[in-house]
N, C-alpha and C. Protein backbone atom coordinates (compact mmCIF):
# COMPACT_ATOMS: atom_id res chain seq x y z
N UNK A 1 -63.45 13.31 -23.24
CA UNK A 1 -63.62 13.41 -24.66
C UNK A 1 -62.27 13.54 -25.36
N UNK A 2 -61.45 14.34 -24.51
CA UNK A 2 -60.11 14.72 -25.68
C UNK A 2 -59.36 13.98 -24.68
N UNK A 3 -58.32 12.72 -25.46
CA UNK A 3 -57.31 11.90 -24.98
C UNK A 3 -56.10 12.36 -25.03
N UNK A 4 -55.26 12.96 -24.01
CA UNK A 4 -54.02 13.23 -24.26
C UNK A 4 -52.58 12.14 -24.03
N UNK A 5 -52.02 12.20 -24.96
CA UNK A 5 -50.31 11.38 -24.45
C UNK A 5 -49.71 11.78 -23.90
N UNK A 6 -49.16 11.18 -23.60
CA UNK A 6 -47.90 11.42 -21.95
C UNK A 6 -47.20 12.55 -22.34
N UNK A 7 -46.66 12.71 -23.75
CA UNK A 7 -45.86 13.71 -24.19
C UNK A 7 -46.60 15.31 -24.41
N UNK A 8 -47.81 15.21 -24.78
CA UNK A 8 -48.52 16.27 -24.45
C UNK A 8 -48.90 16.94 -26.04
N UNK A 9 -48.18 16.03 -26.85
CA UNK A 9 -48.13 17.60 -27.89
C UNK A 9 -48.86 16.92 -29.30
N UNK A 10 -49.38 15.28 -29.07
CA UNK A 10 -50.27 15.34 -29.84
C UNK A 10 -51.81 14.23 -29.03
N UNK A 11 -52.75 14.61 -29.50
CA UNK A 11 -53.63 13.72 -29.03
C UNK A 11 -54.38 13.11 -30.08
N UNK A 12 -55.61 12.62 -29.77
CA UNK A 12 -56.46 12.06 -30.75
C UNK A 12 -57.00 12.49 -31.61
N UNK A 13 -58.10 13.19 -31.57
CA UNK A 13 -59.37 13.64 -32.15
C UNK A 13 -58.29 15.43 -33.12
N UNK A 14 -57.45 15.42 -32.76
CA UNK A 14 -56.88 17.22 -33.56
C UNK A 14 -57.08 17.18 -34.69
N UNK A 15 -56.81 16.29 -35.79
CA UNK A 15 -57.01 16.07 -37.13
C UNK A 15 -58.47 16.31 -36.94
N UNK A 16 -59.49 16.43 -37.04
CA UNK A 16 -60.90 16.32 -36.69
C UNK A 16 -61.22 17.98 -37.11
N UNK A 17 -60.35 18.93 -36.27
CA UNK A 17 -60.83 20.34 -36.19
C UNK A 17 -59.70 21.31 -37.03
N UNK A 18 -59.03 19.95 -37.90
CA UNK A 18 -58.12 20.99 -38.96
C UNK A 18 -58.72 20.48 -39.90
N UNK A 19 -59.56 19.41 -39.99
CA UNK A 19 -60.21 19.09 -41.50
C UNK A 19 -61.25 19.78 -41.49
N UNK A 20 -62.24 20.61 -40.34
CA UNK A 20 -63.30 21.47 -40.12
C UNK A 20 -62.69 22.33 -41.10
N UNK A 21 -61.35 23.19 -40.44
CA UNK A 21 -61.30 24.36 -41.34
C UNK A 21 -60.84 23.90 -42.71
N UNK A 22 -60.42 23.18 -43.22
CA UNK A 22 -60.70 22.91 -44.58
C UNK A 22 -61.73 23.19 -45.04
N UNK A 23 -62.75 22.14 -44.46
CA UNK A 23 -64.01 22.45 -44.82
C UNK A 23 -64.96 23.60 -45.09
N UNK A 24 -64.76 23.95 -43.78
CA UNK A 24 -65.14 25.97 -43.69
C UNK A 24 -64.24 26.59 -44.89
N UNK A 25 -63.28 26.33 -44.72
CA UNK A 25 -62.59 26.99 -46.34
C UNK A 25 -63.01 26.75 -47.33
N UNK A 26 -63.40 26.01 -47.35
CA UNK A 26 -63.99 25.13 -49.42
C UNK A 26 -65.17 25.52 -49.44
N UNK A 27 -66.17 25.16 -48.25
CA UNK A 27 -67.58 25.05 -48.66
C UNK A 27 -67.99 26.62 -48.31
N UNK A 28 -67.78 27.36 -47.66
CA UNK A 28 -68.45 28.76 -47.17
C UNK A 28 -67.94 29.53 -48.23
N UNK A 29 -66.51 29.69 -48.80
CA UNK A 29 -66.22 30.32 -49.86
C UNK A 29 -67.20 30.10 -51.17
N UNK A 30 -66.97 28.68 -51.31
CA UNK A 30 -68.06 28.49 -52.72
C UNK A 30 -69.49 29.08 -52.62
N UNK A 31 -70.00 29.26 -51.14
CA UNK A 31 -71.23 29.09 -51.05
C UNK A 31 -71.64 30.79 -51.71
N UNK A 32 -70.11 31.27 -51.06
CA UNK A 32 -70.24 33.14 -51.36
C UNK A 32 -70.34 33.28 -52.78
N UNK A 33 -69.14 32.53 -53.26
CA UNK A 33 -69.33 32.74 -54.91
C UNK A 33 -70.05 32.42 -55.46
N UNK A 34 -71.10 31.50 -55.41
CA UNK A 34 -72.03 31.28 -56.07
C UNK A 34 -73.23 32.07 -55.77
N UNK A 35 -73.59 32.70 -54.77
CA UNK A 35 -74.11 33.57 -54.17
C UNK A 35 -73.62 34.81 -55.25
N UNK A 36 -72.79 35.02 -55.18
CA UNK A 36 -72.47 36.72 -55.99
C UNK A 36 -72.63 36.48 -57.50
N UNK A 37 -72.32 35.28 -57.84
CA UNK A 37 -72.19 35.44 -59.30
C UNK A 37 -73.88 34.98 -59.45
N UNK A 38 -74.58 34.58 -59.17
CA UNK A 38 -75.98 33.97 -59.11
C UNK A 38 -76.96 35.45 -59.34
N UNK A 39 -76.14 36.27 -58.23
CA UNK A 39 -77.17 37.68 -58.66
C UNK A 39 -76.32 38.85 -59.21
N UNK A 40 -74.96 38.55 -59.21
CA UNK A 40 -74.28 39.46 -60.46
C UNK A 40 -75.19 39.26 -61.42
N UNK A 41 -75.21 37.69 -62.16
CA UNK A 41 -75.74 37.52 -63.17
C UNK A 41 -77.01 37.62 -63.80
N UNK A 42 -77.65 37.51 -62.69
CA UNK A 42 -79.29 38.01 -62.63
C UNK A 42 -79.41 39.96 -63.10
N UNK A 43 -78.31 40.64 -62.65
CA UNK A 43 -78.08 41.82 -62.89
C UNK A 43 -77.98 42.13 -64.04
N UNK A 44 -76.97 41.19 -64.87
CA UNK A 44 -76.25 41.52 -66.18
C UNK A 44 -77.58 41.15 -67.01
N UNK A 45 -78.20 40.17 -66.60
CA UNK A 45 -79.61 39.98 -67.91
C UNK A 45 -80.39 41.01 -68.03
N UNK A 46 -80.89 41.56 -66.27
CA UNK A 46 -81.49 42.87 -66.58
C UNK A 46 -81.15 43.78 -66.99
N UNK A 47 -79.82 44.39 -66.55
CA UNK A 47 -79.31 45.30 -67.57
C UNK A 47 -78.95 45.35 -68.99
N UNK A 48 -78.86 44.17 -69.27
CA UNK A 48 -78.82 43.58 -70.80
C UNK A 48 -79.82 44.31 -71.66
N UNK A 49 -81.05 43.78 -70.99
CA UNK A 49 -82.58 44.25 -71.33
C UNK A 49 -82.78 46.02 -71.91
N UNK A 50 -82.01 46.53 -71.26
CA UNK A 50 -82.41 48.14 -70.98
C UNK A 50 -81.19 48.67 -71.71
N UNK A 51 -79.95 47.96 -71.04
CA UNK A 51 -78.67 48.64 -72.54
C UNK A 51 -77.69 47.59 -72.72
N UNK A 52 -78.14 47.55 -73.69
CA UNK A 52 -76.97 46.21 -74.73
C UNK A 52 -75.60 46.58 -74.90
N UNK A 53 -75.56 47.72 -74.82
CA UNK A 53 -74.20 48.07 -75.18
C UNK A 53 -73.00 48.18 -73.33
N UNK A 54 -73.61 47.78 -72.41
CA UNK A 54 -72.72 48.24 -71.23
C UNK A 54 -73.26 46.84 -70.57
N UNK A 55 -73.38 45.49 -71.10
CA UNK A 55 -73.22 44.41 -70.70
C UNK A 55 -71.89 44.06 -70.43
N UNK A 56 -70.30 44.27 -70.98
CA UNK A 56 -69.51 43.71 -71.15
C UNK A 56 -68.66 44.64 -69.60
N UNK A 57 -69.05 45.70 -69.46
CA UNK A 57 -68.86 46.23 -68.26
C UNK A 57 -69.08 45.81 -67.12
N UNK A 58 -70.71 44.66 -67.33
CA UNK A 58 -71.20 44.51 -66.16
C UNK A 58 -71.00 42.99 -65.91
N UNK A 59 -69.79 42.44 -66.27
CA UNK A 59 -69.11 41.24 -65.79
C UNK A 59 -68.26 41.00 -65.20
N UNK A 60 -67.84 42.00 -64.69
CA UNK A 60 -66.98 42.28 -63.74
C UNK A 60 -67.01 41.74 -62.16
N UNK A 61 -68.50 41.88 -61.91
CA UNK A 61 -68.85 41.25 -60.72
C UNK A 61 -68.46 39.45 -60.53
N UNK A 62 -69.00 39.33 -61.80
CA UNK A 62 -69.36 37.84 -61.76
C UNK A 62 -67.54 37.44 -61.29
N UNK A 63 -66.97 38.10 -62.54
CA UNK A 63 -65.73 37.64 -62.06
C UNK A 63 -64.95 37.61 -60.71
N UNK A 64 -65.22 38.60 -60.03
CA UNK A 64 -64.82 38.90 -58.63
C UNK A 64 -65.80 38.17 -57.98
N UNK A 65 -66.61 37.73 -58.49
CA UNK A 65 -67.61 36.72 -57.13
C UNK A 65 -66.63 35.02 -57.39
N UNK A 66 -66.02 35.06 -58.51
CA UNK A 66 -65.89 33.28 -59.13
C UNK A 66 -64.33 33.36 -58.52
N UNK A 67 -63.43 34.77 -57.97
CA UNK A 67 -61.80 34.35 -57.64
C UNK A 67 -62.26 34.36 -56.15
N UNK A 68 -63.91 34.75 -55.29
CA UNK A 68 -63.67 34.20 -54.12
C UNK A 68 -63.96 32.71 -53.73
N UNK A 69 -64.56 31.91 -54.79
CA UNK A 69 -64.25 30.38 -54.72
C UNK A 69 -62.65 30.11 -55.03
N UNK A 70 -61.69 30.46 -55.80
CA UNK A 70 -60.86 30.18 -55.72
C UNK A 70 -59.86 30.24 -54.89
N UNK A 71 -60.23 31.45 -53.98
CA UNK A 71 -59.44 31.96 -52.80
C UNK A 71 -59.96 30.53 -51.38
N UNK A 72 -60.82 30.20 -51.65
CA UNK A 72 -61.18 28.90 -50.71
C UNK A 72 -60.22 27.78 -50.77
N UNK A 73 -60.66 27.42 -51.77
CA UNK A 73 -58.78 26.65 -52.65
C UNK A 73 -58.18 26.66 -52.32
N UNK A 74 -57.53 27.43 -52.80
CA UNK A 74 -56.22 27.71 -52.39
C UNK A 74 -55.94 27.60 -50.95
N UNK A 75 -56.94 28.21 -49.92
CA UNK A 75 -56.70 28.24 -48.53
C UNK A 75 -56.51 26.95 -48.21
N UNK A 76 -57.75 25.89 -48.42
CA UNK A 76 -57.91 24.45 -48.34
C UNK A 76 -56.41 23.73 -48.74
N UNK A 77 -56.49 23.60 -49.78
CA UNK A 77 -54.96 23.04 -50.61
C UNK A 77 -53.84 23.23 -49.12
N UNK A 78 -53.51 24.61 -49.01
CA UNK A 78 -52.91 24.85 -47.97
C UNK A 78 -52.85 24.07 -46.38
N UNK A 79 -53.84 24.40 -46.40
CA UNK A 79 -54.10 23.32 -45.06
C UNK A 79 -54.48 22.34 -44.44
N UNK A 80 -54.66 21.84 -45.91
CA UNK A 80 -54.86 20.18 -45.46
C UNK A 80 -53.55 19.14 -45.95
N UNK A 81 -52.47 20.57 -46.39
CA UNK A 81 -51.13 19.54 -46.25
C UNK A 81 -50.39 20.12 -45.21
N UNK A 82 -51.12 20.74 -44.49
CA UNK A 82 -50.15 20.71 -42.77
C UNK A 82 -50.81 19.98 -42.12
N UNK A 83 -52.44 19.28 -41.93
CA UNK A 83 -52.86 18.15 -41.13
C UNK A 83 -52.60 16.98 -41.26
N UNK A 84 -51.58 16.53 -40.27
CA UNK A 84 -51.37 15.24 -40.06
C UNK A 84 -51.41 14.36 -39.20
N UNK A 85 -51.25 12.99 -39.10
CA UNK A 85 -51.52 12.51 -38.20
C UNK A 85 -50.90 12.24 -36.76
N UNK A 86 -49.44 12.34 -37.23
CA UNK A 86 -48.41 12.49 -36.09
C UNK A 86 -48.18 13.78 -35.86
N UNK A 87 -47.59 13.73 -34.82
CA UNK A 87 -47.39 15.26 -34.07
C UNK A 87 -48.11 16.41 -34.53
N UNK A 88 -49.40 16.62 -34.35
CA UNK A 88 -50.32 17.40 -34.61
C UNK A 88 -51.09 17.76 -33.40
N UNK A 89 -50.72 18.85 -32.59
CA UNK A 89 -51.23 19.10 -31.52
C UNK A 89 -52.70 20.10 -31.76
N UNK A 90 -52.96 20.10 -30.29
CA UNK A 90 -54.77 21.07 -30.53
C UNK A 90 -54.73 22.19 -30.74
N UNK A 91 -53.28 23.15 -30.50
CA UNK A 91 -53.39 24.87 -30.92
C UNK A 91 -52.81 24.41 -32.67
N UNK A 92 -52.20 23.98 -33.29
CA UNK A 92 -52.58 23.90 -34.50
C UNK A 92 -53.57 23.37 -35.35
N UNK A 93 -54.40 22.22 -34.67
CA UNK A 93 -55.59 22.31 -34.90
C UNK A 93 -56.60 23.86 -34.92
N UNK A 94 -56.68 24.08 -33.82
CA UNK A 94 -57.55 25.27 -33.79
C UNK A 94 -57.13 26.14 -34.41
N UNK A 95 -55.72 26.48 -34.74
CA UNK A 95 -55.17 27.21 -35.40
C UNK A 95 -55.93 27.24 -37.25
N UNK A 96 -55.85 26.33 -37.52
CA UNK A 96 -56.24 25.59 -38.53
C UNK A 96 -57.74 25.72 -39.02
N UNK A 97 -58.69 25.81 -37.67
CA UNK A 97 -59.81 26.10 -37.88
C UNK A 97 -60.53 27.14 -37.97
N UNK A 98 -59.39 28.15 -37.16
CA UNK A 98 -59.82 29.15 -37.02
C UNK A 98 -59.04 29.87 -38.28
N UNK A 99 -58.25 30.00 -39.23
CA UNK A 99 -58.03 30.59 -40.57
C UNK A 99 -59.14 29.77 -41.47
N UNK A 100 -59.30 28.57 -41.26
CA UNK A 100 -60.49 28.15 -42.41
C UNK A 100 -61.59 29.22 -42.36
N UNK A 101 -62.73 29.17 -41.09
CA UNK A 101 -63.32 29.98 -40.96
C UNK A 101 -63.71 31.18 -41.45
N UNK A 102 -61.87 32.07 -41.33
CA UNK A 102 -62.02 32.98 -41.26
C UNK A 102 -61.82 33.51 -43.08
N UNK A 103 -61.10 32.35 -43.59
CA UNK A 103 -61.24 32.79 -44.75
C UNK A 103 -62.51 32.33 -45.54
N UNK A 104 -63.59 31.33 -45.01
CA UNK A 104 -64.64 31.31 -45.21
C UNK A 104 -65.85 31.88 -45.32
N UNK A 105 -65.81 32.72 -44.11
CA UNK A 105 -66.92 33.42 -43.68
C UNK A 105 -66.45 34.78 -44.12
N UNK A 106 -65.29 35.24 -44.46
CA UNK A 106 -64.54 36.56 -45.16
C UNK A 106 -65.64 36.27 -46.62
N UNK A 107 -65.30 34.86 -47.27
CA UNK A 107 -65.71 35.28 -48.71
C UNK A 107 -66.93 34.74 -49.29
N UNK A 108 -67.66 34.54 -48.26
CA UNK A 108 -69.15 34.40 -48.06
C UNK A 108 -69.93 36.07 -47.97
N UNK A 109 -69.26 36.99 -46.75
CA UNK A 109 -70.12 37.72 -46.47
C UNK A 109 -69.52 38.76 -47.97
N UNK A 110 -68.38 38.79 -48.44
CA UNK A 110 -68.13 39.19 -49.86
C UNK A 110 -68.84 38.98 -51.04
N UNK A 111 -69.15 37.72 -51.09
CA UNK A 111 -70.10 37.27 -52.22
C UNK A 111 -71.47 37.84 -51.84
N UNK A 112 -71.74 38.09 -51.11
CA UNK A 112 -73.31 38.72 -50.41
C UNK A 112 -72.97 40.18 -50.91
N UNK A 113 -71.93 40.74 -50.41
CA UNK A 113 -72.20 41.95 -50.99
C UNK A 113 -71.88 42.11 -52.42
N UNK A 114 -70.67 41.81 -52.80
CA UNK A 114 -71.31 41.42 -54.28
C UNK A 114 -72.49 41.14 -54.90
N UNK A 115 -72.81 40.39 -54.39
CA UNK A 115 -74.22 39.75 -55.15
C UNK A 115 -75.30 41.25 -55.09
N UNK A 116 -75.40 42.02 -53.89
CA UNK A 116 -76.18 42.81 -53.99
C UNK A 116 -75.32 44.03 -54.48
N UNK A 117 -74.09 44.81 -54.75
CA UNK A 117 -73.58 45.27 -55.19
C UNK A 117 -73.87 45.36 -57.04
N UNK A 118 -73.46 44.01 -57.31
CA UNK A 118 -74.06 43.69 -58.44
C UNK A 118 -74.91 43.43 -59.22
């Protein structure tokens, strides 16, 4: 499955599992923020309901749920201008996939608690 060159230090398929963590970066982040701000906001109507006057307090969430889509971004942006096609070996691939991930699934399980926080 994985083709290596004589030289060792790049092969085929590596671009493949640094565009994953892009991916894991963009899409799991958004998925959090929209997740938190979806039931921040569901929060702020109900509390709206009961006191009008401590709505402007209770947007706070939303906002901290909408800079962990941006924190995806930014990660993405980042690392999809170190994947390239030449000399791109498989520990920077994985390297690559494994910070997407991790900043993915960081601001996913954030937006969850947000969301119920909020």
């Amino acid at each position: 499955m994985f083709i290596f060159q004589a030289s060792g230090t790049q092969t085929e398929g590596a671009a493949f599992f640094g565009f994953m963590g892009v991916a894991f970066a963009l899409i799991l982040s958004n998925f959090g923020a929209a997740y938190g701000t979806c039931k921040s906001s569901l929060g702020i109507s109900f509390s709206g309901i009961r006191f009008p006057d401590k709505v402007m307090k209770s947007v706070f969430p939303v906002i901290m749920a909408g800079i962990l889509g941006i924190y995806g971004l930014i990660i993405s942006v980042i690392l999809i201008q170190k994947v390239t096609r030449e000399n791109y070996p498989y520990h920077k691939a994985f390297s690559h996939l494994a910070s997407g991930m991790c900043c993915g699934l960081a601001s996913l399980a954030s937006g969850l608690a947000i969301g119920i926080v909020g």
